[in-house]
Each structure stands twice: as C-alpha cells, then as structure tokens.
Protein backbone atom coordinates (compact mmCIF):
# COMPACT_ATOMS: atom_id res chain seq x y z
CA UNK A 1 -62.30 36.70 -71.04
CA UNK A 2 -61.15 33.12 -72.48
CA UNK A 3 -63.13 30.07 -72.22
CA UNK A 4 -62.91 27.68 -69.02
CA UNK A 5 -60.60 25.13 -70.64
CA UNK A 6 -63.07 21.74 -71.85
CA UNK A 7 -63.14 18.91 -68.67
CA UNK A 8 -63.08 15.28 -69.74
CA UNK A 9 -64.00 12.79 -68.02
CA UNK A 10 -63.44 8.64 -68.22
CA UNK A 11 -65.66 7.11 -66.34
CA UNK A 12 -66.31 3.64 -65.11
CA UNK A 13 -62.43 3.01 -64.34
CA UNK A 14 -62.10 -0.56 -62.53
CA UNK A 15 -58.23 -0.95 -62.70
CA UNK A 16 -54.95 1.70 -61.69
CA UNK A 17 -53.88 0.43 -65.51
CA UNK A 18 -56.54 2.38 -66.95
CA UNK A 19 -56.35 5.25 -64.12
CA UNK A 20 -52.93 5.70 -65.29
CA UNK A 21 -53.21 5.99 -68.93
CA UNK A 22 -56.32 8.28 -68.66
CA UNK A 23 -54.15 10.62 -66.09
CA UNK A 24 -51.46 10.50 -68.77
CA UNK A 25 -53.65 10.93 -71.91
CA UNK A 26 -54.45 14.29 -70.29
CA UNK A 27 -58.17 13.73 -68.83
CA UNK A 28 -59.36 16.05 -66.19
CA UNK A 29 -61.36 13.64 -63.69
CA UNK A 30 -62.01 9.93 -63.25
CA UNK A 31 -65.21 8.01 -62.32
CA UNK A 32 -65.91 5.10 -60.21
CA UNK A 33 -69.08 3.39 -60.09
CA UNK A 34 -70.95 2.25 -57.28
CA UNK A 35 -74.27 1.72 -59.10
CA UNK A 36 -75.16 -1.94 -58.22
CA UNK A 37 -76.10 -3.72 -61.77
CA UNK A 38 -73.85 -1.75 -63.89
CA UNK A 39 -71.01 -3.67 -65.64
CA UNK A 40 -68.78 -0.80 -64.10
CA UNK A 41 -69.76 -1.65 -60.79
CA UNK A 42 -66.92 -1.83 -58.07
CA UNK A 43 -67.05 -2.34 -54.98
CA UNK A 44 -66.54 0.12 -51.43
CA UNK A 45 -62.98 -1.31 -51.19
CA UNK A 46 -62.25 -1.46 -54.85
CA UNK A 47 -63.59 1.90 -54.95
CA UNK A 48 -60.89 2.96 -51.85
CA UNK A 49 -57.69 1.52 -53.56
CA UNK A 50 -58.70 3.31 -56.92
CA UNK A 51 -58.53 7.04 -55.30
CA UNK A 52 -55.68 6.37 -53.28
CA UNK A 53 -53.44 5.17 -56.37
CA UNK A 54 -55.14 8.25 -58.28
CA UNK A 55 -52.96 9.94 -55.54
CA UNK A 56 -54.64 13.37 -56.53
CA UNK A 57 -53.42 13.41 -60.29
CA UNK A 58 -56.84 14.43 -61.05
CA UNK A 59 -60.45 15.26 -60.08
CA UNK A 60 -61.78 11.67 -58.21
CA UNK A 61 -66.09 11.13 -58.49
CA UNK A 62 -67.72 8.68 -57.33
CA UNK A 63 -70.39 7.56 -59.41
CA UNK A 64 -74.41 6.48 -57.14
CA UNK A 65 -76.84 5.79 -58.09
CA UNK A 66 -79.76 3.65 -55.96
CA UNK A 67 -78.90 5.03 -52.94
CA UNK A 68 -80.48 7.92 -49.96
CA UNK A 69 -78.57 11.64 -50.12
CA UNK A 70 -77.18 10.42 -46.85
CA UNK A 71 -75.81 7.01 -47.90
CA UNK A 72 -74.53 8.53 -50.99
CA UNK A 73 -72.39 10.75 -48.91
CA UNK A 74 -71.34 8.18 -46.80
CA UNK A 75 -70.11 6.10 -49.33
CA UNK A 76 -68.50 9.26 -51.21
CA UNK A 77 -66.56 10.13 -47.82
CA UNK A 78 -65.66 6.82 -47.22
CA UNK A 79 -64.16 6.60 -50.82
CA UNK A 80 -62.16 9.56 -49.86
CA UNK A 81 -63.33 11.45 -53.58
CA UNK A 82 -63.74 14.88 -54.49
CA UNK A 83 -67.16 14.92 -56.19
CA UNK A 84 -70.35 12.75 -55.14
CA UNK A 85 -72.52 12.31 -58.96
CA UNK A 86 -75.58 11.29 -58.24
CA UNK A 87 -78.02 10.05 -60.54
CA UNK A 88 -82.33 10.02 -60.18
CA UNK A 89 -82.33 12.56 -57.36
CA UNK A 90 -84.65 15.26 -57.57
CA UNK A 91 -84.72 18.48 -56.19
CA UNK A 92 -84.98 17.84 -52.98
CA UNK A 93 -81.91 15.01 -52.55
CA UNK A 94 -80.03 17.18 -54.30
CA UNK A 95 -80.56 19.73 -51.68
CA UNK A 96 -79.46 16.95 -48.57
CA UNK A 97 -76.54 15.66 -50.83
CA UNK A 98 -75.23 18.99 -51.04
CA UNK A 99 -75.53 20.02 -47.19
CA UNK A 100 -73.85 16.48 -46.69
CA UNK A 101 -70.65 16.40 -48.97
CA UNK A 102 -68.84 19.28 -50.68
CA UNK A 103 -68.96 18.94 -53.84
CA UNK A 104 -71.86 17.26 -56.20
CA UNK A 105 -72.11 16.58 -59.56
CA UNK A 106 -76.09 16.01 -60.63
CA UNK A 107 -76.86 13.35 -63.65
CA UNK A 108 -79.70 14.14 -66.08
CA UNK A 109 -81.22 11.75 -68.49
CA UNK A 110 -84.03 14.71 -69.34
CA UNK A 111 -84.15 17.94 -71.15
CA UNK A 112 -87.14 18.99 -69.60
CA UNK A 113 -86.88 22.60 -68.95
CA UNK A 114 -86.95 22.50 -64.83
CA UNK A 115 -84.32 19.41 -64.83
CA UNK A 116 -81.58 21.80 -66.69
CA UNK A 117 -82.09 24.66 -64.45
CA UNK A 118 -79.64 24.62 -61.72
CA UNK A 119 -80.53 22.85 -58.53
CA UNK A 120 -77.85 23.64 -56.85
CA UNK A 121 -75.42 21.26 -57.90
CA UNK A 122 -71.75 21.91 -58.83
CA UNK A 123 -72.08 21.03 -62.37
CA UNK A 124 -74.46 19.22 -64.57
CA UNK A 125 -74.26 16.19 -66.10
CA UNK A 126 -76.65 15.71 -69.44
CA UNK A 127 -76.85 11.88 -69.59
CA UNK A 128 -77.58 9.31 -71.84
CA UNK A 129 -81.30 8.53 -72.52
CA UNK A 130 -80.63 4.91 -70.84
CA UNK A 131 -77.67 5.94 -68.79
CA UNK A 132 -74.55 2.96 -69.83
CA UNK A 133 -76.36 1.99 -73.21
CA UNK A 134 -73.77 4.09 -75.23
CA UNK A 135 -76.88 5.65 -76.48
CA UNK A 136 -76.56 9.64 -78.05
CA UNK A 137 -78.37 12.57 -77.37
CA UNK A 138 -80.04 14.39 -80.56
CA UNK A 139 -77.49 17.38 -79.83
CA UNK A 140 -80.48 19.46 -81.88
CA UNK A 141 -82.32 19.32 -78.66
CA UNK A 142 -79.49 21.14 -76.71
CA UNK A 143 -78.86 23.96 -79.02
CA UNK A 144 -82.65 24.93 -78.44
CA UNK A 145 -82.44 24.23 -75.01
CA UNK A 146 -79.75 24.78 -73.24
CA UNK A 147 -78.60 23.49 -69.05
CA UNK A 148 -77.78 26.59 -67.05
CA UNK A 149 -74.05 27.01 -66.02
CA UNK A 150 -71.54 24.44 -66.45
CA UNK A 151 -72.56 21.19 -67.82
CA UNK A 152 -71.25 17.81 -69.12
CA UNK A 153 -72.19 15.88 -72.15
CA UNK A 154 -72.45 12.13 -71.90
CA UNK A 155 -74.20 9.51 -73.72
CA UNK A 156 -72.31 7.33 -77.35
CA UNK A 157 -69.47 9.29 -77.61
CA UNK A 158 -66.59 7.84 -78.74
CA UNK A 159 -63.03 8.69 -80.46
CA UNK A 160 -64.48 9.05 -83.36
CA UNK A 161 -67.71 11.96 -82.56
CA UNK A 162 -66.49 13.31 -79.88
CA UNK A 163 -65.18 16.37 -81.97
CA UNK A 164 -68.57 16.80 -83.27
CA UNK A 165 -70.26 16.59 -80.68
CA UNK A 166 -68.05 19.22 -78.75
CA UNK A 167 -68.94 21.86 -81.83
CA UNK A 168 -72.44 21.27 -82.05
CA UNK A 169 -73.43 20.88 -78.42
CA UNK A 170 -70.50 23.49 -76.82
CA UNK A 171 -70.87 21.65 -73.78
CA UNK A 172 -68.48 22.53 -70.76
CA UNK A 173 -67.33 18.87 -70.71
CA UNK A 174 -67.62 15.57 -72.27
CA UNK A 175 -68.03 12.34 -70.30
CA UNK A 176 -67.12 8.69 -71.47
CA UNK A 177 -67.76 5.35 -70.30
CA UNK A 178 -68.53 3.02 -73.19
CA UNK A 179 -67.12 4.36 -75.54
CA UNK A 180 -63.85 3.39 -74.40
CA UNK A 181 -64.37 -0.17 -73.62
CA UNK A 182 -63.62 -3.13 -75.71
CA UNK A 183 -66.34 -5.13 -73.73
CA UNK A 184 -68.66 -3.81 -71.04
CA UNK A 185 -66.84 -2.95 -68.02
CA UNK A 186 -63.71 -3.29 -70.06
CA UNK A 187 -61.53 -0.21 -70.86
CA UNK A 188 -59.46 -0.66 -73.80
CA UNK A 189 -56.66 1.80 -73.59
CA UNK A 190 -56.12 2.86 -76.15
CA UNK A 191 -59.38 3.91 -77.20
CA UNK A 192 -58.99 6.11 -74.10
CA UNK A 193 -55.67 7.52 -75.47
CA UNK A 194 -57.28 8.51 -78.36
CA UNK A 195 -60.32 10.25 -77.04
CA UNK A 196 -59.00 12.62 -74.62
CA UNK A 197 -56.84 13.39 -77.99
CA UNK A 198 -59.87 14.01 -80.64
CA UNK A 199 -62.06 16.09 -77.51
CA UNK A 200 -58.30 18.53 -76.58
CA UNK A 201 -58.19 18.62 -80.74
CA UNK A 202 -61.69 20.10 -80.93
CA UNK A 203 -61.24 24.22 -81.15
C-alpha cells in the first residue's frame, strides 16, 4: 500500500492574499490564530471572513490556545472551520473538545512518552519547544521516539530545511508559521511559494 500523500500546512494566515497563494502553491490546510498575544493573532471576525474566502479550497483550522474545551469549540463553530488545534490541553480537554466539535487537531511542545500516545485526537501536532519562536526540534529525539499515528512536524522550518527535516523525521506533515514571514505576523509570499515546493520535492 502507498504512503498517505505528505499534508502541509501554513499557518498563521491574516490576509485572503496569502490564503490565495498558499491554496495555489499546493498546501493542504490553512491556519488561523486565535491565541491572544501571538503576532498571528486575528480576531473572531477576521477569523470568519478568512474561511469564507478560503471557500473550501482546502482544509480550514483554527488555531486556540488559552481557552476552555467548550469555548474553543465555540469559537471553532463560529469560525465555520474544519479542524479545532488546540494547544496546552491535557488529556482530559482533549476528551470534551472532541465530544464538542468534529474534528481536533492536538499541539505538543513535549516528547514525553504519554504526550505522543494518542489521546484521541485526529492528528498530532509535534510543536516547537516555545511554540511561534521559529525554534527546531532535535529531529534525533523523534527517530527514537516516535508519536503514534499521524502526526505533524512544526517548529524553524523554513524553505530551506524543510527537505531535511521531512527525511530525517518522516513525519506525516510539516507545519509553518515563521518560517514564511518576512516580519512576525507577516507572510512573505513568496517564501510560502517556495516551501510548499522544497516539502512536495522531498521523496
């Protein structure tokens, strides 16, 4: 049986500019933040507009993080995404989120053993040590330990590693946010041109 294909995703999209050319570089899914604090940060309405011009091209998450299982969902539904990422739940709010909205995503920034089991969760997210720093994983650590079922990698990649990091790790996914931005909070296009190019380029 072949391989599920690789998902990419760009995350932290604040404009339909940048929605556009990720849908036409060829990414599979698009983030939207609603983490108060982060540079990435928009807000409910911003958050609205940015699905509905995303017009189901691709895979729509909304990105938490701060927030109750419940509110999370709320503000997912409201939204109108198709995946709810959630990051610093544990087991438990996991558990609620996924009783309250369809489909979750579940953001890691440990490789303890119990936090890459599966918790139920759609698919895993393996974040950045300091989640938005740009920061990278030692990808040593993930060949000896490895996340149950399908998984993203996140955390410093950029055009120019992301091949790498796709062979060493063998992730399901790869997930970018900084390294696509010309400023904080500022996606420079054509660094996300050329990403989903060097991660569809990786055998």
């Amino acid at each position: 049986m072949d391989a599920a294909p690789l998902l990419v995703k760009v995350c932290g999209l604040r404009t339909e500019a940048a929605i556009d050319t990720a849908v036409a570089a060829g990414a599979d899914a698009v983030g939207f933040v609603v983490a108060a604090g982060s540079p990435r940060f928009v807000d409910a309405a911003t958050a609205r507009r940015l699905v509905e011009h995303t017009a189901g091209r691709v895979t729509t998450v909304l990105v938490t993080k701060g927030l109750t299982p419940e509110d999370a969902a709320v503000a997912a539904r409201a939204a109108g995404v198709d995946v709810l990422q959630v990051h610093g739940f544990d087991r438990g709010e996991v558990g609620r989120a996924s009783a309250l909205f369809p489909r979750v995503w579940r953001a890691t920034s440990s490789l303890g053993a119990d936090d890459l089991g599966s918790w139920g969760e759609e698919l895993l997210l393996i974040d950045s040590p300091r989640p938005g720093s740009g920061e990278r994983w030692d990808l040593g650590a993930l060949q000896v330990r490895r996340p149950e079922g399908a998984w993203l990698l996140a955390g410093g990649l950029d055009p120019t590693n992301v091949g790498q990091a796709i062979a060493e790790a063998a992730p399901s996914g790869v997930d970018v946010s900084s390294g696509v931005e010309s400023a904080p909070g500022v996606k420079d296009h054509d660094l996300i041109e050329r990403f989903v190019a060097a991660a569809r380029a990786t055998p």
